[in-house]
C-alpha atoms as a PDB file:
ATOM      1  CA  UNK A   1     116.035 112.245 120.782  1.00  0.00           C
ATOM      2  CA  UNK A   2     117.290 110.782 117.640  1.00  0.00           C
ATOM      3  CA  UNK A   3     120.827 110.541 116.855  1.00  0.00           C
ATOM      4  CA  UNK A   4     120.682 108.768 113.487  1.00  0.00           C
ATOM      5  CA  UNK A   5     119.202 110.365 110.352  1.00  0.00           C
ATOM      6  CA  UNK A   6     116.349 108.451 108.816  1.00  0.00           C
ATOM      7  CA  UNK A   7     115.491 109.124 105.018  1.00  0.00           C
ATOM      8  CA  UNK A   8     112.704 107.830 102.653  1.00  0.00           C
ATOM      9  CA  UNK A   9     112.828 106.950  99.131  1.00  0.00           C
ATOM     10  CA  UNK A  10     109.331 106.292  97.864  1.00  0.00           C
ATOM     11  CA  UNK A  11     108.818 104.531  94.914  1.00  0.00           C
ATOM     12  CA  UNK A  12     106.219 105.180  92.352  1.00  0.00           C
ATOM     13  CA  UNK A  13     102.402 105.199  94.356  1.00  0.00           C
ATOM     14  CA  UNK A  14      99.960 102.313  93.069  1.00  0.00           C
ATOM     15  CA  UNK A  15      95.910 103.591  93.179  1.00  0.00           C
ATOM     16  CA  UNK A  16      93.399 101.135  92.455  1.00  0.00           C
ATOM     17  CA  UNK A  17      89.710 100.961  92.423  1.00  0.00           C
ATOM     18  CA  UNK A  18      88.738  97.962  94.254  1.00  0.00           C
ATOM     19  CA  UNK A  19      84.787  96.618  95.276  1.00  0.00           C
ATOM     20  CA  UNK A  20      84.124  95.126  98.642  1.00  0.00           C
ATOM     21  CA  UNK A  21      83.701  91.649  98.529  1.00  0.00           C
ATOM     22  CA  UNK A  22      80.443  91.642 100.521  1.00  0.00           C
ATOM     23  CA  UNK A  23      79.684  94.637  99.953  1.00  0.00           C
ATOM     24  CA  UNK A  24      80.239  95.597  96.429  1.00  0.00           C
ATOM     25  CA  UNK A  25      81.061  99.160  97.963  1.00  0.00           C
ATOM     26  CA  UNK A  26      83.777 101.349  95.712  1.00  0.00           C
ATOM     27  CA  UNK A  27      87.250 101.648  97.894  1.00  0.00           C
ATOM     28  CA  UNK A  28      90.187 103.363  96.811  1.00  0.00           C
ATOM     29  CA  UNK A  29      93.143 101.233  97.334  1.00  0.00           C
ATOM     30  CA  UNK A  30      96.584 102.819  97.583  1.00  0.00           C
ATOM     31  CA  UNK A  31      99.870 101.157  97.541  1.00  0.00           C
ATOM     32  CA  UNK A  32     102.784 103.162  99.064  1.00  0.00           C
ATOM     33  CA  UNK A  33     106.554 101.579  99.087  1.00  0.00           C
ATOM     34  CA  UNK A  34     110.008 101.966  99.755  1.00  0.00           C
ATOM     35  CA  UNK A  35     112.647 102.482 101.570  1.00  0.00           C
ATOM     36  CA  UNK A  36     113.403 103.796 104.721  1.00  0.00           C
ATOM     37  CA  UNK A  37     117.489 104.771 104.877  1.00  0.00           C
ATOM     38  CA  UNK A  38     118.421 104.454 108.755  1.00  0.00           C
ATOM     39  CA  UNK A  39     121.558 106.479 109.754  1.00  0.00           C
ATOM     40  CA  UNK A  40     123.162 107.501 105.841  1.00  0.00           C
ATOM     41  CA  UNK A  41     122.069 105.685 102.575  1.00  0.00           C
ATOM     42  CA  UNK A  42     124.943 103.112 101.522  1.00  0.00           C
ATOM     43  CA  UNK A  43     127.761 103.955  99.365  1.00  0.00           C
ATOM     44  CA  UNK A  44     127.315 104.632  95.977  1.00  0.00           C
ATOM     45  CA  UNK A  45     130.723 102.765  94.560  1.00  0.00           C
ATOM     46  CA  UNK A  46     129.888  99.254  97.103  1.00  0.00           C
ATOM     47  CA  UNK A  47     126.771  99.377  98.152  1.00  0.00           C
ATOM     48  CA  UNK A  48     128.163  99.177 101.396  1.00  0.00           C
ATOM     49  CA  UNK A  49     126.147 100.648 104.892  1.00  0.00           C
ATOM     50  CA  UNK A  50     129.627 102.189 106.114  1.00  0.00           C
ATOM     51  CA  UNK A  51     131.721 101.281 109.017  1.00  0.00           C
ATOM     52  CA  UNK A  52     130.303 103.391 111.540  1.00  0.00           C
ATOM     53  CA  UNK A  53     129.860 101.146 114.476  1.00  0.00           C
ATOM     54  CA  UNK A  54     128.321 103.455 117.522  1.00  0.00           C
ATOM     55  CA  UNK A  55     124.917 102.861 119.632  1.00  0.00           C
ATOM     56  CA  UNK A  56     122.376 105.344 118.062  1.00  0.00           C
ATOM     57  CA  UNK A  57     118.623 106.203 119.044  1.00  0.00           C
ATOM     58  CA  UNK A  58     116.140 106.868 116.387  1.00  0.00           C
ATOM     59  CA  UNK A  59     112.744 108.146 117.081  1.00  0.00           C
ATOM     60  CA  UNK A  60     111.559 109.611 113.641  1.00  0.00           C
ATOM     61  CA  UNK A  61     108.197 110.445 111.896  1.00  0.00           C
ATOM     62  CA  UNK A  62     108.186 110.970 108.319  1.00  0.00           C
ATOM     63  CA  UNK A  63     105.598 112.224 106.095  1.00  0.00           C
ATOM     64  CA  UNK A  64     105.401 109.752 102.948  1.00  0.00           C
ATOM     65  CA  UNK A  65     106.591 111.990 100.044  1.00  0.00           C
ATOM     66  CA  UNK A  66     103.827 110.711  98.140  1.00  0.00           C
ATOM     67  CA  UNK A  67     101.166 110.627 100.524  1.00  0.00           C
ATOM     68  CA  UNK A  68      97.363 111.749  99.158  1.00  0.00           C
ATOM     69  CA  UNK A  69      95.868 114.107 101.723  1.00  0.00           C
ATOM     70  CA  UNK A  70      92.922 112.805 102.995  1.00  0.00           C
ATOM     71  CA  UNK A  71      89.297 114.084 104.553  1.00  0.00           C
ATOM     72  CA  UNK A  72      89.961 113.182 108.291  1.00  0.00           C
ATOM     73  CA  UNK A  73      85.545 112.908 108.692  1.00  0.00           C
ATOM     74  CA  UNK A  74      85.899 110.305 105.463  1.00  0.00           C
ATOM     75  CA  UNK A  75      88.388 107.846 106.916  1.00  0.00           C
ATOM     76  CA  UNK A  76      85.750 106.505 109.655  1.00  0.00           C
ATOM     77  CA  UNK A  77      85.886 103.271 107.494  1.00  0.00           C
ATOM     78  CA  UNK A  78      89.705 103.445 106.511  1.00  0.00           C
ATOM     79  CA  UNK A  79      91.969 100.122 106.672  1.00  0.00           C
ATOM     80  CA  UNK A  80      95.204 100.765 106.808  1.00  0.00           C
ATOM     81  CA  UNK A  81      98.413  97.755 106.127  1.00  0.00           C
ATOM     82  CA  UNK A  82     101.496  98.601 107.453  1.00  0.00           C
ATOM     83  CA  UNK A  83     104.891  95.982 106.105  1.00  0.00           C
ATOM     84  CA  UNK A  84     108.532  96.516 106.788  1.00  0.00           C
ATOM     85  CA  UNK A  85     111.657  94.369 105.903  1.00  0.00           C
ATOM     86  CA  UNK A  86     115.305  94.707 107.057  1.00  0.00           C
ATOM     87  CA  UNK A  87     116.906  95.636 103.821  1.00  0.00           C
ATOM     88  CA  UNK A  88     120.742  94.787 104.197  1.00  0.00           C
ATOM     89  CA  UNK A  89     123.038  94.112 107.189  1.00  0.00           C
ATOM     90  CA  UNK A  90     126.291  96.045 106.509  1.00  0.00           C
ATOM     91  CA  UNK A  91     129.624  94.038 106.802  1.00  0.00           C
ATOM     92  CA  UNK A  92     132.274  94.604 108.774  1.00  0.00           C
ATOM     93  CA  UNK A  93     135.746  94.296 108.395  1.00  0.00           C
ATOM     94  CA  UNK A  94     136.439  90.773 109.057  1.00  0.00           C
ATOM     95  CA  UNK A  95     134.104  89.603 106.435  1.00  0.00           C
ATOM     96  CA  UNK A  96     131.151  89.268 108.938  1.00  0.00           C
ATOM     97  CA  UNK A  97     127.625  90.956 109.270  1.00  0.00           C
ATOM     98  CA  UNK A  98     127.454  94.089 111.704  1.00  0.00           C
ATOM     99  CA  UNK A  99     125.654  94.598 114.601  1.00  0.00           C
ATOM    100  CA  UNK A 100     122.048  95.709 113.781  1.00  0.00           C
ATOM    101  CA  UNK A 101     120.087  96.546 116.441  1.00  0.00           C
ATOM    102  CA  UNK A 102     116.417  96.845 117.138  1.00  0.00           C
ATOM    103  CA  UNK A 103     113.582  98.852 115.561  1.00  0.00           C
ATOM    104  CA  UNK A 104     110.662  98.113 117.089  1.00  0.00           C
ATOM    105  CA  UNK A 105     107.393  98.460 115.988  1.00  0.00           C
ATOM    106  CA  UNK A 106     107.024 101.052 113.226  1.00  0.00           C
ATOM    107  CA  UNK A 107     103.885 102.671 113.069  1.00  0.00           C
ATOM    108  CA  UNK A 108     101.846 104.499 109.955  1.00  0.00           C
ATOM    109  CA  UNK A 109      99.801 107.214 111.202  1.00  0.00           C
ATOM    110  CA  UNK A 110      97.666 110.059 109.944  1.00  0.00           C
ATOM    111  CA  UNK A 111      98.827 113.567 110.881  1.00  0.00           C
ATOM    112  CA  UNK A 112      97.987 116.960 110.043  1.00  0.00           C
ATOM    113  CA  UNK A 113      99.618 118.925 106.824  1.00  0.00           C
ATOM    114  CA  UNK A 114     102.636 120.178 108.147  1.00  0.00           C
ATOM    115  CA  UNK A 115     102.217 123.246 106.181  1.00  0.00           C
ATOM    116  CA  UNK A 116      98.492 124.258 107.589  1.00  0.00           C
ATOM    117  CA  UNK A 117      97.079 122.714 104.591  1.00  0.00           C
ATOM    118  CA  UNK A 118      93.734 121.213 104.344  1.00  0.00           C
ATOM    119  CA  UNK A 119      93.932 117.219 105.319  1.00  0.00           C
ATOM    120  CA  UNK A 120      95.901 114.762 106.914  1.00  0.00           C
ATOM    121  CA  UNK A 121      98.802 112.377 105.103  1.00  0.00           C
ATOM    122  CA  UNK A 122     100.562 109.208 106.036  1.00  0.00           C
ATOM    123  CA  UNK A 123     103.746 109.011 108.390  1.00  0.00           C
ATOM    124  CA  UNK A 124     106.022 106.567 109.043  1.00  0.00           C
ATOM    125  CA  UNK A 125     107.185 106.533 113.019  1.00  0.00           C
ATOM    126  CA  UNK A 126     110.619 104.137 112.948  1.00  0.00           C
ATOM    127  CA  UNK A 127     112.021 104.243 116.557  1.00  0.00           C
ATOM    128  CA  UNK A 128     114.303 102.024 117.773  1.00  0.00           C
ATOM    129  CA  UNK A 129     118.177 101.622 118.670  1.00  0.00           C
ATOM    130  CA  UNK A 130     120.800 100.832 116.173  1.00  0.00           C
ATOM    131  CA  UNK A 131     124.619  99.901 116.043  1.00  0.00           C
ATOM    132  CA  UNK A 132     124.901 100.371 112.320  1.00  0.00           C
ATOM    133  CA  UNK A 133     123.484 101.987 109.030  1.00  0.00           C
ATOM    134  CA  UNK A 134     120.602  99.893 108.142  1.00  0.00           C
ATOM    135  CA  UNK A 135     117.686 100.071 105.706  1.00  0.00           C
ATOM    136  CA  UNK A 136     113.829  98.872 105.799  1.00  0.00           C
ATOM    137  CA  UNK A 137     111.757  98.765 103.166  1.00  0.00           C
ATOM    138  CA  UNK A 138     107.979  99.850 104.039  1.00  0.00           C
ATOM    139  CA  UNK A 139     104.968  99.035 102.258  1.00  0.00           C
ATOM    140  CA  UNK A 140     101.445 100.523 103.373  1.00  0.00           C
ATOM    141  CA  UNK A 141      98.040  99.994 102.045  1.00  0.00           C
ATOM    142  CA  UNK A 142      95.172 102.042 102.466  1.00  0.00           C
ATOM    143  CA  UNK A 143      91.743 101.583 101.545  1.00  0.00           C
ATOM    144  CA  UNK A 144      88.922 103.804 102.079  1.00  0.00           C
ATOM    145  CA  UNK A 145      86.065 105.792 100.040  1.00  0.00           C
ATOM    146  CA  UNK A 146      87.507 107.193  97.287  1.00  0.00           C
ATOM    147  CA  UNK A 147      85.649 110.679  98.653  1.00  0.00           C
ATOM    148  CA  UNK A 148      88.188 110.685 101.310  1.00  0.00           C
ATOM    149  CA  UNK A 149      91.181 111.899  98.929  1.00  0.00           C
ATOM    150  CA  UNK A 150      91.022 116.022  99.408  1.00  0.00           C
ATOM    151  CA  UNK A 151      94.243 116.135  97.293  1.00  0.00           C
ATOM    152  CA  UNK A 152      96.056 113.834  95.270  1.00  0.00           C
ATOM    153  CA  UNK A 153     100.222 113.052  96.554  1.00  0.00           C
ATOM    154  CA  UNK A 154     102.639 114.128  94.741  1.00  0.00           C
ATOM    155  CA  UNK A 155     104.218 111.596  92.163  1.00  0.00           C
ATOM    156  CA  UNK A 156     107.774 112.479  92.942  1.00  0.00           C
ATOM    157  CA  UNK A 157     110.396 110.299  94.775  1.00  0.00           C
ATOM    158  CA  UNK A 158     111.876 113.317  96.992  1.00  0.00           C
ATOM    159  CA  UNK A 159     112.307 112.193 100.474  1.00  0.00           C
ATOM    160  CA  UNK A 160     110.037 112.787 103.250  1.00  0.00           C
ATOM    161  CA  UNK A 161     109.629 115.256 105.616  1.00  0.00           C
ATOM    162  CA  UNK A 162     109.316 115.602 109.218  1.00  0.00           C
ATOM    163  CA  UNK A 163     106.213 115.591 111.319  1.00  0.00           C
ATOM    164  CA  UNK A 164     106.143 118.192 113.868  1.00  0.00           C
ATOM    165  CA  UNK A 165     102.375 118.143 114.419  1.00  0.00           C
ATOM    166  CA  UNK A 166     101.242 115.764 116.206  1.00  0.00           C
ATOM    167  CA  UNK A 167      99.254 112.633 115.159  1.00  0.00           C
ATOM    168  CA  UNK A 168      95.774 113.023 114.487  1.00  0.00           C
ATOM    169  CA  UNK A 169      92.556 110.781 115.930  1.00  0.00           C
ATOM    170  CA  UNK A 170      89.521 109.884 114.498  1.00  0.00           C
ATOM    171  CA  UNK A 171      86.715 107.094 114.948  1.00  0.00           C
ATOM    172  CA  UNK A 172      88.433 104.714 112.242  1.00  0.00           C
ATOM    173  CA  UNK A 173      91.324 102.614 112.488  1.00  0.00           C
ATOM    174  CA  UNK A 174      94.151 105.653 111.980  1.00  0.00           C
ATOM    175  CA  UNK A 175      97.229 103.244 112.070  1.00  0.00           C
ATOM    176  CA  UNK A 176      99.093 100.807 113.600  1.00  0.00           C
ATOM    177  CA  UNK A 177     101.651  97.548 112.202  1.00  0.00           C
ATOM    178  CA  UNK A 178      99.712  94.809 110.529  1.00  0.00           C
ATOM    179  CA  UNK A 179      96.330  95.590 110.716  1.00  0.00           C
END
């Protein structure tokens, strides 16, 4: 159950063509940031997280808003980067830095178009506990053939939606923090 909101704000996607160093095989290489707004995004006049001081569960996958939908039978040779950062810890009152919390392990995985299209994209799974508003900024990389790309992401910076499928397995690596 999630009682805190979580939002994404991508920034603009980064897609390379890179060549294996041993290899000299072609590999797509894309770079997907931003930031992951954990219980309200701050306030626009101070910058501020807000005051709200409660014990909150979060337990949320998001699809990337820019995610490319990929050819689950290409990604047998996919690597895939996951980064996160704690953004800001909100002040309180007395001048002092709030009480954060824990999120623990987030996760990138590949699940199935929410919308019965054809492919799977990129979510981010944040779950965790927190006692106020925080923000983490996310950074994955993926690299794989660049055959695996059924359909280009969108270059928007809308937020992300919810998964409701569930996530997706294959023979390659299909997720996971720092790999």
């Amino acid at each position: 159950m999630t009682d805190a909101t979580v939002q994404l704000a991508a920034q603009t996607r980064i897609d390379t063509v890179a060549t294996g160093f041993f290899t000299d095989a072609r590999r797509l290489r894309s770079d997907y940031a931003g930031i992951a707004w954990i219980g309200g995004e701050p306030d626009a006049e101070t910058g501020l997280m807000g005051p709200e001081y409660k014990r909150r569960e979060v337990d949320s996958r998001l699809f990337l808003p820019d995610t490319h939908w990929y050819d689950l039978d290409a990604l047998s040779d996919v690597e895939v980067q996951l980064s996160v950062g704690l953004l800001q810890v909100p002040g309180t009152a007395q001048g002092t830095q709030g009480l954060v919390g824990a999120i623990a392990d987030p996760v990138i995985e590949f699940y199935e178009h929410p919308e019965g299209g054809a492919g799977v994209g990129l979510c981010l799974w944040v779950h965790g506990t927190i006692w106020s508003n925080v923000a983490l900024t996310y950074r994955v990389t993926v690299l794989c053939a660049p055959d695996a790309v059924r359909e280009p992401g969108a270059e928007s910076d809308s937020g992300g939606g919810h998964a409701d499928s569930s996530p997706v397995s294959g023979d390659g690596d299909t997720g996971g923090g720092g790999e």
